[in-house]
Protein backbone atom coordinates (compact mmCIF):
# COMPACT_ATOMS: atom_id res chain seq x y z
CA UNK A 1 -84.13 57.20 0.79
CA UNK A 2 -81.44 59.68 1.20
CA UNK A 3 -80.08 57.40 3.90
CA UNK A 4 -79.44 54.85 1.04
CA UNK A 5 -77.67 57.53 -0.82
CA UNK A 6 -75.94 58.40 2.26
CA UNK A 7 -74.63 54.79 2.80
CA UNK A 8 -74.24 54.52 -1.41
CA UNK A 9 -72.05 57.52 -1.63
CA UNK A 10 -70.29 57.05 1.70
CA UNK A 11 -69.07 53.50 0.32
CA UNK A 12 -68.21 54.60 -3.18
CA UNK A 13 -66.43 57.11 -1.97
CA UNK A 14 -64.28 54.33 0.42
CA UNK A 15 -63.81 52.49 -3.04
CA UNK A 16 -62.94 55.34 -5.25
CA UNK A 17 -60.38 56.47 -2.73
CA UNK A 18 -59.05 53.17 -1.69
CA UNK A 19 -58.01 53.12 -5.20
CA UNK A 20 -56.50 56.60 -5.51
CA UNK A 21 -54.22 55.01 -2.75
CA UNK A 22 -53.07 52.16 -4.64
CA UNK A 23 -49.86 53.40 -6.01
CA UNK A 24 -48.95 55.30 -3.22
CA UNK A 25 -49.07 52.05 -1.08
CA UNK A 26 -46.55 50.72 -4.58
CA UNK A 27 -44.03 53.17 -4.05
CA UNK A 28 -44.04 52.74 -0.29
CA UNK A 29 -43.72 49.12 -0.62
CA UNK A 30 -40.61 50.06 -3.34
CA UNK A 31 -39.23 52.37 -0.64
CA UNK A 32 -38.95 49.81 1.80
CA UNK A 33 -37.31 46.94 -0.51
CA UNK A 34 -34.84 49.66 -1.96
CA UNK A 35 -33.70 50.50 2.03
CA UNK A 36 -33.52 46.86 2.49
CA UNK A 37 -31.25 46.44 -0.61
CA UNK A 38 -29.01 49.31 0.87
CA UNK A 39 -29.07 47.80 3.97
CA UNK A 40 -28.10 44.17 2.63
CA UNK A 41 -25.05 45.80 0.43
CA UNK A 42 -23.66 47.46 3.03
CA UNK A 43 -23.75 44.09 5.12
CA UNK A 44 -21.98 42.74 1.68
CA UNK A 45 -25.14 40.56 1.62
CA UNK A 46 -25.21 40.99 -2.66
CA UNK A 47 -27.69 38.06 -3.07
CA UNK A 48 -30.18 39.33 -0.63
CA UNK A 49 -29.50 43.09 -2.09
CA UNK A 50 -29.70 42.46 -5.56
CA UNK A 51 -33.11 40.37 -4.60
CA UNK A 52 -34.98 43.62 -2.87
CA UNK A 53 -33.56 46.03 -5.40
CA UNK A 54 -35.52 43.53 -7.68
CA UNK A 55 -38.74 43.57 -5.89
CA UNK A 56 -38.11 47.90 -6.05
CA UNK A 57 -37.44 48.07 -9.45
CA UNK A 58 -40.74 45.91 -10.61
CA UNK A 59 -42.53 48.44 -8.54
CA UNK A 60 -40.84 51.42 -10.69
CA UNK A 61 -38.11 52.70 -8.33
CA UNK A 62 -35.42 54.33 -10.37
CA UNK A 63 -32.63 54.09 -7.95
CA UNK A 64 -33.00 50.23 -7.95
CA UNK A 65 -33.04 49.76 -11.42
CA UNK A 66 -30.22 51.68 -11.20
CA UNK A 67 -28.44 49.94 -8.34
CA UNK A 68 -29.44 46.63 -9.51
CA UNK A 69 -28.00 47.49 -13.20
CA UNK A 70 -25.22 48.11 -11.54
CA UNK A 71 -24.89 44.37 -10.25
CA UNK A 72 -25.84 42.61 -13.22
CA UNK A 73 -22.84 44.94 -14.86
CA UNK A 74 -20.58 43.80 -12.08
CA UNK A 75 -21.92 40.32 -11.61
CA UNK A 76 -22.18 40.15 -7.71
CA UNK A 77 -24.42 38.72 -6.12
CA UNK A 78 -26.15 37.74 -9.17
CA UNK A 79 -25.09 36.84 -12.52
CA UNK A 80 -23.71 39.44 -14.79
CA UNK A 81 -25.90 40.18 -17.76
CA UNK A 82 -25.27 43.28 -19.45
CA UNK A 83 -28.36 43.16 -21.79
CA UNK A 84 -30.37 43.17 -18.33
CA UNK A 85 -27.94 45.82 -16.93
CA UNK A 86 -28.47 48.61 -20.05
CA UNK A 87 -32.34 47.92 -19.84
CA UNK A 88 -32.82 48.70 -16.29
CA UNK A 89 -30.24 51.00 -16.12
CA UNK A 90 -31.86 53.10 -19.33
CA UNK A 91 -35.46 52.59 -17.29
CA UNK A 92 -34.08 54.88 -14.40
CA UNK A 93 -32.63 57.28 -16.89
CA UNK A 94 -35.95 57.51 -18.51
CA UNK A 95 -37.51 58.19 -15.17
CA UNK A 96 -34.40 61.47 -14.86
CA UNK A 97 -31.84 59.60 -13.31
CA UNK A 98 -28.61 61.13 -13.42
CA UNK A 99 -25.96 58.82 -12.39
CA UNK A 100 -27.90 56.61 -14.97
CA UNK A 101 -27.83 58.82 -17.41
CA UNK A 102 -24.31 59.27 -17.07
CA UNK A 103 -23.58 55.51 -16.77
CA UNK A 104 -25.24 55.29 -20.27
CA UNK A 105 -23.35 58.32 -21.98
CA UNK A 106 -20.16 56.69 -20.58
CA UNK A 107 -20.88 53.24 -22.25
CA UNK A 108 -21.95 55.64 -24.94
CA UNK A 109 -18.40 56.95 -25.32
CA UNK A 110 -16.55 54.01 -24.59
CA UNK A 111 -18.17 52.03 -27.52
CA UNK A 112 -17.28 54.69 -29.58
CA UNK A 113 -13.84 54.54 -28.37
CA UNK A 114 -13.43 51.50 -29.02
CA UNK A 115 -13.43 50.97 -25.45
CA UNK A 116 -10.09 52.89 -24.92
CA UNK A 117 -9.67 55.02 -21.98
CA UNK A 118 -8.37 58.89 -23.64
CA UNK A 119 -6.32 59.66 -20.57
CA UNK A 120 -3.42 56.81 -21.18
CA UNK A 121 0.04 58.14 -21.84
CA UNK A 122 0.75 57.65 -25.88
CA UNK A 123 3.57 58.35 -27.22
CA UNK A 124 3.08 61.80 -29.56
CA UNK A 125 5.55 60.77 -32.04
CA UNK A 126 3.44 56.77 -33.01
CA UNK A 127 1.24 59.36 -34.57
CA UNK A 128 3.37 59.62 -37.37
């Protein structure tokens, strides 16, 4: 009987921990699309980058929601959508992104600008 047990435990154990293992195989799997989306952009290969930074950021990689924010926002390699761009890009800044969270403060600003950049030359006397 306590072979059974043995045998029980043993494969439970396989399960239980084959499970455990799950997301880690994920985020490994994220790891290698998000180096294959570097690699494509730097071959300016856009298509086939903004394609593994998608397969990265489904699996919850920050930097490719990020990076493929960034090319809906820009519109290479895939079509621009800035809806789709602010949601992925707010994803990695919930996940403590910083260049996303300073992409988002900056959009943040500029809306409130009215999109006007603060360093152009004005003239200080039009303020009268």
């Amino acid at each position: 009987m306590s072979i059974i047990k043995t045998i029980v435990c043993a494969s439970s154990f396989g399960f239980f921990s084959s499970l455990a293992l799950l997301p880690l195989s994920s985020q490994v799997h994220a790891i290698s699309e998000l180096e294959q989306g570097f690699q494509a952009q730097s071959k300016s290969d856009l298509t086939s980058a903004a394609n593994y930074f998608l397969t990265a950021a489904q699996a919850g990689s920050s930097e490719a929601q990020y990076q493929l924010g960034l090319l809906y926002v820009q519109g290479i390699g895939i079509d621009s959508n800035l809806v789709k761009a602010k949601i992925l890009i707010q994803k990695a800044a919930d996940q403590g992104h910083l260049l996303a969270t300073k992409w988002l403060s900056l959009q943040t600003i500029s809306a409130a600008t009215g999109g006007e950049d603060e360093d152009e030359d004005e003239d200080p006397e039009d303020d009268c």
